[in-house]
C-alpha atoms as a PDB file:
ATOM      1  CA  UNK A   1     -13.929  21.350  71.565  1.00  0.00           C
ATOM      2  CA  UNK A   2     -10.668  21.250  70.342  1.00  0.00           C
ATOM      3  CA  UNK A   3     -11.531  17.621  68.209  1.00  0.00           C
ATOM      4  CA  UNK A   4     -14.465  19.472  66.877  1.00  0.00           C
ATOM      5  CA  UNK A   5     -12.241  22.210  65.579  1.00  0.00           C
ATOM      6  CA  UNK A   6      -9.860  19.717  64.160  1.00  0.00           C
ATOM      7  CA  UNK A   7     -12.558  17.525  62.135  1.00  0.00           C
ATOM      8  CA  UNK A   8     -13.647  20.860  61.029  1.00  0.00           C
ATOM      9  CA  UNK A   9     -10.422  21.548  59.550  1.00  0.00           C
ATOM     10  CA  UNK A  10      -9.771  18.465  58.583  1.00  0.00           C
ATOM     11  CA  UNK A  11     -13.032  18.175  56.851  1.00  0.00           C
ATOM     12  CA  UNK A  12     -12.370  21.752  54.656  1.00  0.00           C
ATOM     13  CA  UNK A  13      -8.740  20.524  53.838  1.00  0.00           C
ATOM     14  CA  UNK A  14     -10.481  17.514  52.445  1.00  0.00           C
ATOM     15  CA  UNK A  15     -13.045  18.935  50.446  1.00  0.00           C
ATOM     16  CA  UNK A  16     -10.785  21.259  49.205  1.00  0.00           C
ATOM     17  CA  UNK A  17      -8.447  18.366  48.162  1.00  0.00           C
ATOM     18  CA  UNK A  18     -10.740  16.495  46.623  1.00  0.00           C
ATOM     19  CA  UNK A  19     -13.390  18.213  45.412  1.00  0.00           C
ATOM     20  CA  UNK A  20     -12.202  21.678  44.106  1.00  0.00           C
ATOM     21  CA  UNK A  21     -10.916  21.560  40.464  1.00  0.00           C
ATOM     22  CA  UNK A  22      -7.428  22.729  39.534  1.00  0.00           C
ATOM     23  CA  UNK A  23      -7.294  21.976  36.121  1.00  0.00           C
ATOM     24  CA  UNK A  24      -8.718  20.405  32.913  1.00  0.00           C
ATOM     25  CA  UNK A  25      -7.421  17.501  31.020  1.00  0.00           C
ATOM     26  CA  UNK A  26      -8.310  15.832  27.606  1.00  0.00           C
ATOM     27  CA  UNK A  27      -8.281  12.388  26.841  1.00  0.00           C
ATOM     28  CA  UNK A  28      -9.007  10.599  23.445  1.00  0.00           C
ATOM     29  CA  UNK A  29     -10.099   7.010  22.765  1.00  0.00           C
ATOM     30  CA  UNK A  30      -8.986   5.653  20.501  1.00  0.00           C
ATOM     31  CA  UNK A  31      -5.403   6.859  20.804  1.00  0.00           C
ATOM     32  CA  UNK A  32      -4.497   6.293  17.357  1.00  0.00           C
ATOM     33  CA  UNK A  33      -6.932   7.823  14.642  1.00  0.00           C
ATOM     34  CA  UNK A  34      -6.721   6.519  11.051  1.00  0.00           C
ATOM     35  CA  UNK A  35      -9.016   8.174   7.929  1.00  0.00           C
ATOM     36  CA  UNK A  36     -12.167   6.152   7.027  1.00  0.00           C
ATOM     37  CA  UNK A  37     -12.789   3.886   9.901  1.00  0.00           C
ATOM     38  CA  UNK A  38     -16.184   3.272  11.365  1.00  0.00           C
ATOM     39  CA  UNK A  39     -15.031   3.199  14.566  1.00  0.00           C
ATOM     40  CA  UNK A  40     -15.916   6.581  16.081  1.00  0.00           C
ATOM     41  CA  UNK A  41     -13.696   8.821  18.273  1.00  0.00           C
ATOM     42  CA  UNK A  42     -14.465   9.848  21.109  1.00  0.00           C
ATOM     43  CA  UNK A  43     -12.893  13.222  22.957  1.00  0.00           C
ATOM     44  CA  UNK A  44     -13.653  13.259  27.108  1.00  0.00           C
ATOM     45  CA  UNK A  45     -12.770  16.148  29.008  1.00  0.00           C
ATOM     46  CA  UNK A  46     -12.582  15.771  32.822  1.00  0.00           C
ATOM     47  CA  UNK A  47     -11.970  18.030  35.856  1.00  0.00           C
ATOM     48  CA  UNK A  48      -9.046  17.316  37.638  1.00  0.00           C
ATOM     49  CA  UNK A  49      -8.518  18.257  41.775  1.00  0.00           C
ATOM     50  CA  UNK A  50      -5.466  19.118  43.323  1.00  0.00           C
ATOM     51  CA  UNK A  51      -4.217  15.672  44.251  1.00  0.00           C
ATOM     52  CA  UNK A  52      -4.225  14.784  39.651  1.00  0.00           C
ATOM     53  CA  UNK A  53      -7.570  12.404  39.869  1.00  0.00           C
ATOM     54  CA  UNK A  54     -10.718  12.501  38.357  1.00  0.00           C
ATOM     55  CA  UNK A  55     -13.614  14.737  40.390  1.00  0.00           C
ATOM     56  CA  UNK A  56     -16.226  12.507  41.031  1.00  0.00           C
ATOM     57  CA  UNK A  57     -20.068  13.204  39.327  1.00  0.00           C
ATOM     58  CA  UNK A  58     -18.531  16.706  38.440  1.00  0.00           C
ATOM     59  CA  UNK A  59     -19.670  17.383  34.668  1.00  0.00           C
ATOM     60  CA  UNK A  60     -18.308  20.923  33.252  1.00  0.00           C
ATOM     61  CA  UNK A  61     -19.872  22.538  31.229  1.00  0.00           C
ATOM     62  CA  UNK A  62     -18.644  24.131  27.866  1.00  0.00           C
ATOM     63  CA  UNK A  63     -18.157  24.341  24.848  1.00  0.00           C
ATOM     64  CA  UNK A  64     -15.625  22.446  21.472  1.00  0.00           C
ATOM     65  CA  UNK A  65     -13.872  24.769  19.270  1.00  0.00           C
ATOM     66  CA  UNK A  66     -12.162  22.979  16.096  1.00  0.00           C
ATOM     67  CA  UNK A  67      -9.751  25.977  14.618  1.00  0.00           C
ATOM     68  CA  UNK A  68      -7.898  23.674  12.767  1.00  0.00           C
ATOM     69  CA  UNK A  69      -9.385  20.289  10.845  1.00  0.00           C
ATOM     70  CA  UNK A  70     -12.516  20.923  10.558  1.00  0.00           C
ATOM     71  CA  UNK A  71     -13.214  19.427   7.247  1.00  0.00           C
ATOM     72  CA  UNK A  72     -11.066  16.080   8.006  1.00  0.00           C
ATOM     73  CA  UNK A  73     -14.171  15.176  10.105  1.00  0.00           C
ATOM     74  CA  UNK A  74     -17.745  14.434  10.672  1.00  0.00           C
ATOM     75  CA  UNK A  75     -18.866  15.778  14.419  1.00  0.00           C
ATOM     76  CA  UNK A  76     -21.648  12.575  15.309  1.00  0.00           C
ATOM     77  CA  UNK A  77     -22.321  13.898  19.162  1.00  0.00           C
ATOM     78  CA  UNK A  78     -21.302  16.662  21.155  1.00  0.00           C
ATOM     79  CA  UNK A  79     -22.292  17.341  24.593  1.00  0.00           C
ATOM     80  CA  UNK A  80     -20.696  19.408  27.384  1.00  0.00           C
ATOM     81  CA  UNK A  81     -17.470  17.487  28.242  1.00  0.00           C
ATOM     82  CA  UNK A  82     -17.638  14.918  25.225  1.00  0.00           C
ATOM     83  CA  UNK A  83     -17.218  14.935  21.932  1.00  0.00           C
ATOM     84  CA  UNK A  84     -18.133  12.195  19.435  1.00  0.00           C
ATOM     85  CA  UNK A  85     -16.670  12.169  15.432  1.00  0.00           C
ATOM     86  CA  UNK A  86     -15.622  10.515  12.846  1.00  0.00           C
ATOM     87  CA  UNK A  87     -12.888  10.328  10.452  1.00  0.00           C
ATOM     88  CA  UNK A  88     -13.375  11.245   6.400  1.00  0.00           C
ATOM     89  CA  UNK A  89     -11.119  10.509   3.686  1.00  0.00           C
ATOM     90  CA  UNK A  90      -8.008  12.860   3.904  1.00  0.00           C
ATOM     91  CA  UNK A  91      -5.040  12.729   6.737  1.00  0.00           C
ATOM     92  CA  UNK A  92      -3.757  15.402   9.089  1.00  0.00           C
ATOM     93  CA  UNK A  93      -4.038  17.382  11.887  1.00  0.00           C
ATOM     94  CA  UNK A  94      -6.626  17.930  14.087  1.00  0.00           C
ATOM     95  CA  UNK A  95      -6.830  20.850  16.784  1.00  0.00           C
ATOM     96  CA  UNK A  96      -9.603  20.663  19.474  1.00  0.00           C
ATOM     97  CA  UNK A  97      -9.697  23.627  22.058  1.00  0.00           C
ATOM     98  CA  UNK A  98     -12.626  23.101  24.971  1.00  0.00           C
ATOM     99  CA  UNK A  99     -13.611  26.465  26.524  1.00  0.00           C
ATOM    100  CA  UNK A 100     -15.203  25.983  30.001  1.00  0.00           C
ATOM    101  CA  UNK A 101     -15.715  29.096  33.103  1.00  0.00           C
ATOM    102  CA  UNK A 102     -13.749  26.895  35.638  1.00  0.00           C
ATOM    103  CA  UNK A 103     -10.076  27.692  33.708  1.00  0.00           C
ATOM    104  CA  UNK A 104      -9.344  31.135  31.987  1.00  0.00           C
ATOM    105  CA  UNK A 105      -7.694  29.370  29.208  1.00  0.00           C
ATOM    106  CA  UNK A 106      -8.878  26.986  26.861  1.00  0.00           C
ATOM    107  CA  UNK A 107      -7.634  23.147  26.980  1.00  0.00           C
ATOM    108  CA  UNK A 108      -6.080  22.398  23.750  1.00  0.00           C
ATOM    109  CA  UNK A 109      -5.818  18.687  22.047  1.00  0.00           C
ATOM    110  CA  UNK A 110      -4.064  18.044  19.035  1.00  0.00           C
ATOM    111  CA  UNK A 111      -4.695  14.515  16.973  1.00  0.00           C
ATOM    112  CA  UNK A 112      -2.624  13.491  14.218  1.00  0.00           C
ATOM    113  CA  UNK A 113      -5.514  11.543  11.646  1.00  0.00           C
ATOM    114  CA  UNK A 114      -2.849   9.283   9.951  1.00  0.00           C
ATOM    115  CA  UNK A 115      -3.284   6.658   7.075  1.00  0.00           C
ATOM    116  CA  UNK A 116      -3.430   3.276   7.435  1.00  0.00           C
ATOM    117  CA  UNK A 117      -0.695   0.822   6.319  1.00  0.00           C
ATOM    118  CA  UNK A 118      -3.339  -2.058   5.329  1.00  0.00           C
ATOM    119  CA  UNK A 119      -5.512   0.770   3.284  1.00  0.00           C
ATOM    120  CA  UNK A 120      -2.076   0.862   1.023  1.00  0.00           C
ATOM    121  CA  UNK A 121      -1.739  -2.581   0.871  1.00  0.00           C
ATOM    122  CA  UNK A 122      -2.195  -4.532  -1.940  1.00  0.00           C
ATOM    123  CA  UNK A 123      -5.154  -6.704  -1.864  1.00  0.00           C
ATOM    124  CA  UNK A 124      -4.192  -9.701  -3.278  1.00  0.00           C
ATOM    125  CA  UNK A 125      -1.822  -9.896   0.098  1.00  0.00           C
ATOM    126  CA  UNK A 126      -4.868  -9.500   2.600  1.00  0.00           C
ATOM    127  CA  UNK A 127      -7.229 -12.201   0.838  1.00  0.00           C
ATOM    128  CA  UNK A 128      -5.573 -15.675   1.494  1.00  0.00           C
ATOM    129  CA  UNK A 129      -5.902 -17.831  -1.345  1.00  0.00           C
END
């Protein structure tokens, strides 16, 4: 009886460890985000437990706010945790708040869209001759 009462225990510390969310975190890909570039970015936000990993097949569900650069980008996708854009022509910052019931407060991520060093270049140095 007293095994029972302890896997029981066990088993709720556990769960509780493992599959209760804490907190949200943001994550970006690419890391660096330069104006024009086909290459799209892509914004993740994942539920984190108590021990800092990811929750497994947890999805949350809410909602991307953009109160500041707005008009620096082009939203292709966005679902409940992830957000899809791309970059237009002008450099800055970029504020991205995600609003979701399991937190009271919304996640905040801030990009900085910089410009490339090669898009300044001149182009006689990029074609070899």
């Amino acid at each position: 009886m007293l095994a029972l009462v302890f896997a029981v225990l066990l088993g709720v510390v556990a769960y509780k460890t493992v599959f209760v969310p804490v907190s949200v975190g943001m994550e970006s890909y690419p890391k660096k985000i330069f104006i024009n570039t086909a290459t799209p970015v892509d914004i993740k936000v994942v539920a984190l437990n108590r021990i800092g990993f990811r929750i497994p097949f947890m999805r949350l569900h809410g909602k991307f706010i953009i109160p500041e650069g707005a008009t620096k980008i082009q939203v292709l996708k966005t679902e409940d945790d992830e957000m899809i854009f791309r970059t237009k022509s002008t450099a800055g910052k970029l504020v991205v708040l995600y609003y979701t019931p399991i937190i009271p407060f919304p996640v905040e991520i801030v990009l900085d869209i910089e410009t490339s060093a090669l898009a300044y270049s001149k182009p006689s140095l990029l074609i070899p001759s």
